[in-house]
N, C-alpha and C. Protein backbone atom coordinates (compact mmCIF):
# COMPACT_ATOMS: atom_id res chain seq x y z
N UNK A 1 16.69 13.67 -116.25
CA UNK A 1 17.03 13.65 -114.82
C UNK A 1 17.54 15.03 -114.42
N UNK A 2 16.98 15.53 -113.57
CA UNK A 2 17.04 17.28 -113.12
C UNK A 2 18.11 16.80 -111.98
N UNK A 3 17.95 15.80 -111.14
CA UNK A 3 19.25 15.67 -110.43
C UNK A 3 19.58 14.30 -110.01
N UNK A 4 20.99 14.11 -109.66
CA UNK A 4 21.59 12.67 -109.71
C UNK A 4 20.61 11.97 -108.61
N UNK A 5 20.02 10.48 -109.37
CA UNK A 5 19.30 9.68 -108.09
C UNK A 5 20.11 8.66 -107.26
N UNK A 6 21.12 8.49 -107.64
CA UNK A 6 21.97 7.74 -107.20
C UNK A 6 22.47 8.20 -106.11
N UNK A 7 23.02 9.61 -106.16
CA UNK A 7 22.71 10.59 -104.46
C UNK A 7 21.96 10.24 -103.89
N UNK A 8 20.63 10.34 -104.35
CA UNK A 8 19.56 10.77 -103.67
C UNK A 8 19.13 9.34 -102.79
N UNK A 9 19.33 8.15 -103.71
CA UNK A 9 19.35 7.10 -102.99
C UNK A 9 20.19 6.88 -101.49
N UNK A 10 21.12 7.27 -101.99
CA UNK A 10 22.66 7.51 -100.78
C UNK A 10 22.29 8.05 -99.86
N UNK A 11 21.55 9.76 -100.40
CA UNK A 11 21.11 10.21 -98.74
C UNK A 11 20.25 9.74 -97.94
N UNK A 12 19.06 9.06 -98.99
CA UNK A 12 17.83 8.85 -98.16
C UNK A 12 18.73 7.37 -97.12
N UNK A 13 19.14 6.29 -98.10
CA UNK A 13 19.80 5.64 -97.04
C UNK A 13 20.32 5.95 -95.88
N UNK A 14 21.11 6.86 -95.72
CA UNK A 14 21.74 7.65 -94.62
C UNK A 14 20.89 8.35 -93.57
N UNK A 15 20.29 8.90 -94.13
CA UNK A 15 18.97 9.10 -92.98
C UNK A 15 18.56 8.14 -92.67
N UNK A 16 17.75 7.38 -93.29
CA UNK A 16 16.70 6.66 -92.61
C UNK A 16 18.14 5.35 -91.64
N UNK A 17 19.01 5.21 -92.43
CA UNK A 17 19.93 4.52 -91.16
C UNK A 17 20.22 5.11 -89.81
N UNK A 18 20.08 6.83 -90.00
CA UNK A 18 20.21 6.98 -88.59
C UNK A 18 18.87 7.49 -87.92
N UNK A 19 17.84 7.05 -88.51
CA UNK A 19 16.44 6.87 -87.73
C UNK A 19 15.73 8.56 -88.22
N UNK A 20 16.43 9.32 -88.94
CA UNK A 20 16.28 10.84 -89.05
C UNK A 20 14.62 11.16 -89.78
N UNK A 21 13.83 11.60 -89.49
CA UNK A 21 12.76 11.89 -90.13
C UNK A 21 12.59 12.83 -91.26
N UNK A 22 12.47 12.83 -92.41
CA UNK A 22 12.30 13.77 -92.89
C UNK A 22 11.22 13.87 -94.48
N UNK A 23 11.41 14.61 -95.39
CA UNK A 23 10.43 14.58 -96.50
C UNK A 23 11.52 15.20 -97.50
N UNK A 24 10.80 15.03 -99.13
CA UNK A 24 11.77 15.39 -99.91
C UNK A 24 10.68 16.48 -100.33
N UNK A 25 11.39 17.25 -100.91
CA UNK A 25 11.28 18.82 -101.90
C UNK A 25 11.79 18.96 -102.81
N UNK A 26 10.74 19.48 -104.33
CA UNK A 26 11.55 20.35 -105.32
C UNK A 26 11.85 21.72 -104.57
N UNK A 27 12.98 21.94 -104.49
CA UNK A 27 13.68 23.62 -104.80
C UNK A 27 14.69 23.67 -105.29
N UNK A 28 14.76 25.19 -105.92
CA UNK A 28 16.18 25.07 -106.30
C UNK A 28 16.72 24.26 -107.77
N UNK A 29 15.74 24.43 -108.45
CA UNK A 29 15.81 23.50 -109.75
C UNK A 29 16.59 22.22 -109.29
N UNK A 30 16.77 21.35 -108.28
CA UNK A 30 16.61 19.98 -107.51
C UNK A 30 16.26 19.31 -106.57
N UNK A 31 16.43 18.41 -105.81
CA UNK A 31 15.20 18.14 -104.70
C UNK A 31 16.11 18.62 -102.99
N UNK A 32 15.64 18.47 -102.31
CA UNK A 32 15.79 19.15 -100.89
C UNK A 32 15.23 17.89 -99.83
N UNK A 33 16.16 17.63 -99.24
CA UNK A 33 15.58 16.70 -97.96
C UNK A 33 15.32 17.79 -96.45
N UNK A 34 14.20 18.09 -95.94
CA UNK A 34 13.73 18.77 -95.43
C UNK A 34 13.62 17.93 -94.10
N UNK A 35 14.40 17.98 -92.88
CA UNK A 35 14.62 17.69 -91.53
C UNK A 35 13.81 18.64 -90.15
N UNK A 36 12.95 18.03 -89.71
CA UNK A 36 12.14 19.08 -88.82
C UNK A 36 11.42 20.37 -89.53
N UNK A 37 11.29 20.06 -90.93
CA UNK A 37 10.55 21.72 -91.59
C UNK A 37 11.67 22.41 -91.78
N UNK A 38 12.84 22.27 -91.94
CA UNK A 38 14.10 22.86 -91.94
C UNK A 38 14.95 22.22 -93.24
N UNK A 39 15.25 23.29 -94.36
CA UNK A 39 15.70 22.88 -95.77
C UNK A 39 17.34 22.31 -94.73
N UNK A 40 17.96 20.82 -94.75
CA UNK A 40 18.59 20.72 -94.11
C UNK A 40 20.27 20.06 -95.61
N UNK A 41 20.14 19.23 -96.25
CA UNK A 41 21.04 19.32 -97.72
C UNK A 41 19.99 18.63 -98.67
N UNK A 42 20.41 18.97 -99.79
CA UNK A 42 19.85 18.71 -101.29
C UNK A 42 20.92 18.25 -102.77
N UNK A 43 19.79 18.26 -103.41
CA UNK A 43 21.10 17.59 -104.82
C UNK A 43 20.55 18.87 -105.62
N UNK A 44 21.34 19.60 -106.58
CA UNK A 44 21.40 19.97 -107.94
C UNK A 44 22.37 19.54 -108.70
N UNK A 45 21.08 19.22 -109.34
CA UNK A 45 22.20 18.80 -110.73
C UNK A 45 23.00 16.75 -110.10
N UNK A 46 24.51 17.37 -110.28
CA UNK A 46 24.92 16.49 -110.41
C UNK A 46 25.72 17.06 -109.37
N UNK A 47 25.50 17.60 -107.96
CA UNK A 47 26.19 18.17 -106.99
C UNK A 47 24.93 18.14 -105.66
N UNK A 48 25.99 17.84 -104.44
CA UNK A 48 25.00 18.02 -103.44
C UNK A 48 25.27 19.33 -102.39
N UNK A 49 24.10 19.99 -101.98
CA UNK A 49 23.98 21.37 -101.46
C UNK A 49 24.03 20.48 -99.52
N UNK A 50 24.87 21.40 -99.10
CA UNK A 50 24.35 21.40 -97.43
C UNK A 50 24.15 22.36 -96.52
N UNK A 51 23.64 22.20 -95.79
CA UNK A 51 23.22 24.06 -95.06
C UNK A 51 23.81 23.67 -93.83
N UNK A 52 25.12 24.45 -93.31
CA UNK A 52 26.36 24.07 -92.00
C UNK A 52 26.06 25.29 -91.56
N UNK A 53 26.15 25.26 -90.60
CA UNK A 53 26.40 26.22 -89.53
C UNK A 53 27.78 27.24 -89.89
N UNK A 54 27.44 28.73 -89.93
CA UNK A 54 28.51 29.31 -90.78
C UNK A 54 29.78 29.15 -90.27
N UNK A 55 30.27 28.86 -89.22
CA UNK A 55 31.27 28.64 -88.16
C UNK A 55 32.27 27.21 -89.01
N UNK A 56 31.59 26.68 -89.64
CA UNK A 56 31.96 25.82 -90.37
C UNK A 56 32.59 25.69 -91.50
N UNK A 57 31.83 26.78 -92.23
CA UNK A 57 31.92 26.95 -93.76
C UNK A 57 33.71 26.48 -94.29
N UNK A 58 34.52 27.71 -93.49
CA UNK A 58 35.92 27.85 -94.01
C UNK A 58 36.50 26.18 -93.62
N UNK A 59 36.29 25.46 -92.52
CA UNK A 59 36.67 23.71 -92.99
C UNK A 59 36.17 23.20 -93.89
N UNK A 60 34.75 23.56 -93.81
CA UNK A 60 34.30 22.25 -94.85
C UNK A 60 35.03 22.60 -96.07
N UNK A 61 35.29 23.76 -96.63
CA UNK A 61 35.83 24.22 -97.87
C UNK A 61 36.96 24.40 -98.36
N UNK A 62 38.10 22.87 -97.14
CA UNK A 62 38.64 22.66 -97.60
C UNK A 62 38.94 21.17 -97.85
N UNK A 63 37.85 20.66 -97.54
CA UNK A 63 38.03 19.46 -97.91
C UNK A 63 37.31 19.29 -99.60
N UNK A 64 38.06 18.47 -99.79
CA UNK A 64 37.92 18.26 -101.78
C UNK A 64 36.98 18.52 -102.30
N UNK A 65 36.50 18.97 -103.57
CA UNK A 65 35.30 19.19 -103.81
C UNK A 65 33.90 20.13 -103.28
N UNK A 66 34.56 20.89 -102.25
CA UNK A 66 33.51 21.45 -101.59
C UNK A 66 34.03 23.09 -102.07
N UNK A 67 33.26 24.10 -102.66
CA UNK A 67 32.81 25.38 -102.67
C UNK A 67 31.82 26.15 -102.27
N UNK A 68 31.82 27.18 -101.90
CA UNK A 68 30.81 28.32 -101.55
C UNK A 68 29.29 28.46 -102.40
N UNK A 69 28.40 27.68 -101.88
CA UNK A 69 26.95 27.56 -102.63
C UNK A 69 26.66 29.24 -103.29
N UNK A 70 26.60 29.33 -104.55
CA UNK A 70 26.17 30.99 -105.36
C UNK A 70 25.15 30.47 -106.05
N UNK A 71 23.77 31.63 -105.30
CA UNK A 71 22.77 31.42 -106.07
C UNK A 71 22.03 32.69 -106.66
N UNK A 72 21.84 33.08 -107.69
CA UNK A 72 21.50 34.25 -108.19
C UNK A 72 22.76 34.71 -108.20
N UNK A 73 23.94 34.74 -108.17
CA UNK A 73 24.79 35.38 -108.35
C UNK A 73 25.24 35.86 -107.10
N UNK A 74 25.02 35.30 -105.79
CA UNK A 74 25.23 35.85 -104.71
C UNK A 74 25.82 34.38 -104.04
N UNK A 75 27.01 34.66 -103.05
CA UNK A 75 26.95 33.41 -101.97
C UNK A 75 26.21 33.46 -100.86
N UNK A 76 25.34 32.30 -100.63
CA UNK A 76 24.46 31.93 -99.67
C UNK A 76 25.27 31.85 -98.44
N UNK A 77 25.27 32.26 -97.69
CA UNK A 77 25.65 32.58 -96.11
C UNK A 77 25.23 30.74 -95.61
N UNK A 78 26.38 30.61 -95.18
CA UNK A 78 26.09 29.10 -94.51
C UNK A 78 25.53 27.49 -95.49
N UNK A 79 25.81 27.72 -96.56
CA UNK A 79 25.51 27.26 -97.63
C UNK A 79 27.00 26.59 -98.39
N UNK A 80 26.58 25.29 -98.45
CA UNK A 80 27.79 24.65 -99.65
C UNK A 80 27.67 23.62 -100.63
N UNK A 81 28.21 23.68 -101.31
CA UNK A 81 28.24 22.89 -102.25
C UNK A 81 29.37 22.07 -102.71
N UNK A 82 29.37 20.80 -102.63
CA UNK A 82 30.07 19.33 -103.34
C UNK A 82 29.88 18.87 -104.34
N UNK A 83 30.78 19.01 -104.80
CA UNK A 83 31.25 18.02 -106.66
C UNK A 83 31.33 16.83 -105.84
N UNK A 84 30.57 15.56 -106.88
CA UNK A 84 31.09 14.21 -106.49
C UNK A 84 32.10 14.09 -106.16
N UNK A 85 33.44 14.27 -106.58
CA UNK A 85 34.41 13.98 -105.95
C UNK A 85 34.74 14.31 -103.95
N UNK A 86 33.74 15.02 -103.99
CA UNK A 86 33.60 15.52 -102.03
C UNK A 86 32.67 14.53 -101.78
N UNK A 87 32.20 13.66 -102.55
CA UNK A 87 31.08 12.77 -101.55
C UNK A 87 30.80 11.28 -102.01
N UNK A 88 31.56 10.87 -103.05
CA UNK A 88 31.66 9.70 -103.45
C UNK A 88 32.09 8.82 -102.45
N UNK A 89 33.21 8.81 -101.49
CA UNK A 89 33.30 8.21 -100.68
C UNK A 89 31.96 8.41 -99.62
N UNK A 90 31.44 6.37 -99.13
CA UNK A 90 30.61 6.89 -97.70
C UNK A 90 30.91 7.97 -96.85
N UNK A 91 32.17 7.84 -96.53
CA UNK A 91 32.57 8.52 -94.89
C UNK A 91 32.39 10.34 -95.40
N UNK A 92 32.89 10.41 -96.30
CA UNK A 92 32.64 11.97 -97.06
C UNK A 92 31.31 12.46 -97.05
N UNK A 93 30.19 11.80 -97.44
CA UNK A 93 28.65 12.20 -97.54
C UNK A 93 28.21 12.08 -96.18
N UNK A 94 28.91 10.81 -95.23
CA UNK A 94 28.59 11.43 -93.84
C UNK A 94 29.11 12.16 -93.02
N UNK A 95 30.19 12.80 -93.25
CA UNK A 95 30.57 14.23 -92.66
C UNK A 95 30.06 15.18 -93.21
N UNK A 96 29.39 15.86 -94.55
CA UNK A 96 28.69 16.49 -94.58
C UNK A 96 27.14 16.71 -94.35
N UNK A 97 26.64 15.19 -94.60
CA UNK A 97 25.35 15.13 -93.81
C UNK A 97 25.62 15.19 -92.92
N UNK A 98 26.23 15.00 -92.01
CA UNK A 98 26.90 15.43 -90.40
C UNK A 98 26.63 17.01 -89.85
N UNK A 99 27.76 17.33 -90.28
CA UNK A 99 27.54 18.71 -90.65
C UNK A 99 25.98 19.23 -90.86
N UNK A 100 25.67 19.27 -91.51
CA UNK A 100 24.02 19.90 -91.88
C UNK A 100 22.89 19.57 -90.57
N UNK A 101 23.27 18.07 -90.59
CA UNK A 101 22.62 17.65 -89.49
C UNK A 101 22.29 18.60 -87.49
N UNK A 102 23.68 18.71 -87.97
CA UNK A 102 24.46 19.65 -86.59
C UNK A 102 23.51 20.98 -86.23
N UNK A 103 23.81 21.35 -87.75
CA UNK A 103 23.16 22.95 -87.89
C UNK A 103 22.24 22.83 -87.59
N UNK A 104 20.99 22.19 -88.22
CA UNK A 104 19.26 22.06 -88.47
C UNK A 104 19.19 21.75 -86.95
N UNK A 105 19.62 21.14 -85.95
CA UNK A 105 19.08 21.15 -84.92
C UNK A 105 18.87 22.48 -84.04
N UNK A 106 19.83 23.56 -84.84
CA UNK A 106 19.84 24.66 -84.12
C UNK A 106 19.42 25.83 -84.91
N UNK A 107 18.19 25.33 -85.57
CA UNK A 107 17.89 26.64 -86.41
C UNK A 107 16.17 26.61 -86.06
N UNK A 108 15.65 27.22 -86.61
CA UNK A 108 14.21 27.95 -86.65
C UNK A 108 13.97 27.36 -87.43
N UNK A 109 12.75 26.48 -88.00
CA UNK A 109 11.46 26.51 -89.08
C UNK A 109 10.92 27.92 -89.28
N UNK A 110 11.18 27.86 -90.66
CA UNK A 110 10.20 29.04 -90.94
C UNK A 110 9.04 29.27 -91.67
N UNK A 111 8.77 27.62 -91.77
CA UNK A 111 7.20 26.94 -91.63
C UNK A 111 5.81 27.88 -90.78
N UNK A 112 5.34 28.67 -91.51
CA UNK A 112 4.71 29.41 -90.52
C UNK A 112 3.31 28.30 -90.24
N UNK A 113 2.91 28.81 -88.90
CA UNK A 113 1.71 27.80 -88.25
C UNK A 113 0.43 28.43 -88.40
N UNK A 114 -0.37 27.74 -88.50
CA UNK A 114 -1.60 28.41 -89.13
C UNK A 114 -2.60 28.42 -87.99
């Protein structure tokens, strides 16, 4: 198992409860739930990634379990990451799917059109 399905169950529930359209993706050595063509949160590993609006970052990171997403050795700008303990509770996985949610409505696909 490359990443927890028991998340993955959790999120897809959560979307599709709030009617949200979307598709799953490998990236990132784990999968990616992709909202409007827009990488919107994902699981690695045994942790879930969310993409917030940077305005955000310094709250979300202080609620439990949540750190600064580093990939290649760099922190991802607008990017975070949760230890189970930030999302085991429902209400926790839906403030950060919240969050992500928020952002992706206000970002670009960079899905190019053919």
């Amino acid at each position: 198992m490359a990443y927890n399905e028991f998340l993955q169950d959790r999120i897809v529930q959560t979307l599709n409860s709030r009617g949200i359209k979307f598709y799953e993706k490998n990236m990132f050595g784990g999968l990616t739930f992709m909202v409007d063509d827009k990488m919107c949160v994902g699981i690695i590993k045994n942790e879930m990634m969310a993409r917030i609006h940077p305005d955000n970052v310094a709250e979300a990171l202080q609620k439990e379990g949540c750190k600064r997403m580093v990939f290649t050795g760099r922190p991802m700008k607008g990017f975070v990451m949760i230890e189970p303990i930030g999302y085991d509770m429902d209400e926790d996985l839906d403030y950060f799917i919240q969050l992500a949610l928020d952002y992706n409505s206000l970002t670009k696909s960079s899905k190019k059109e053919i």
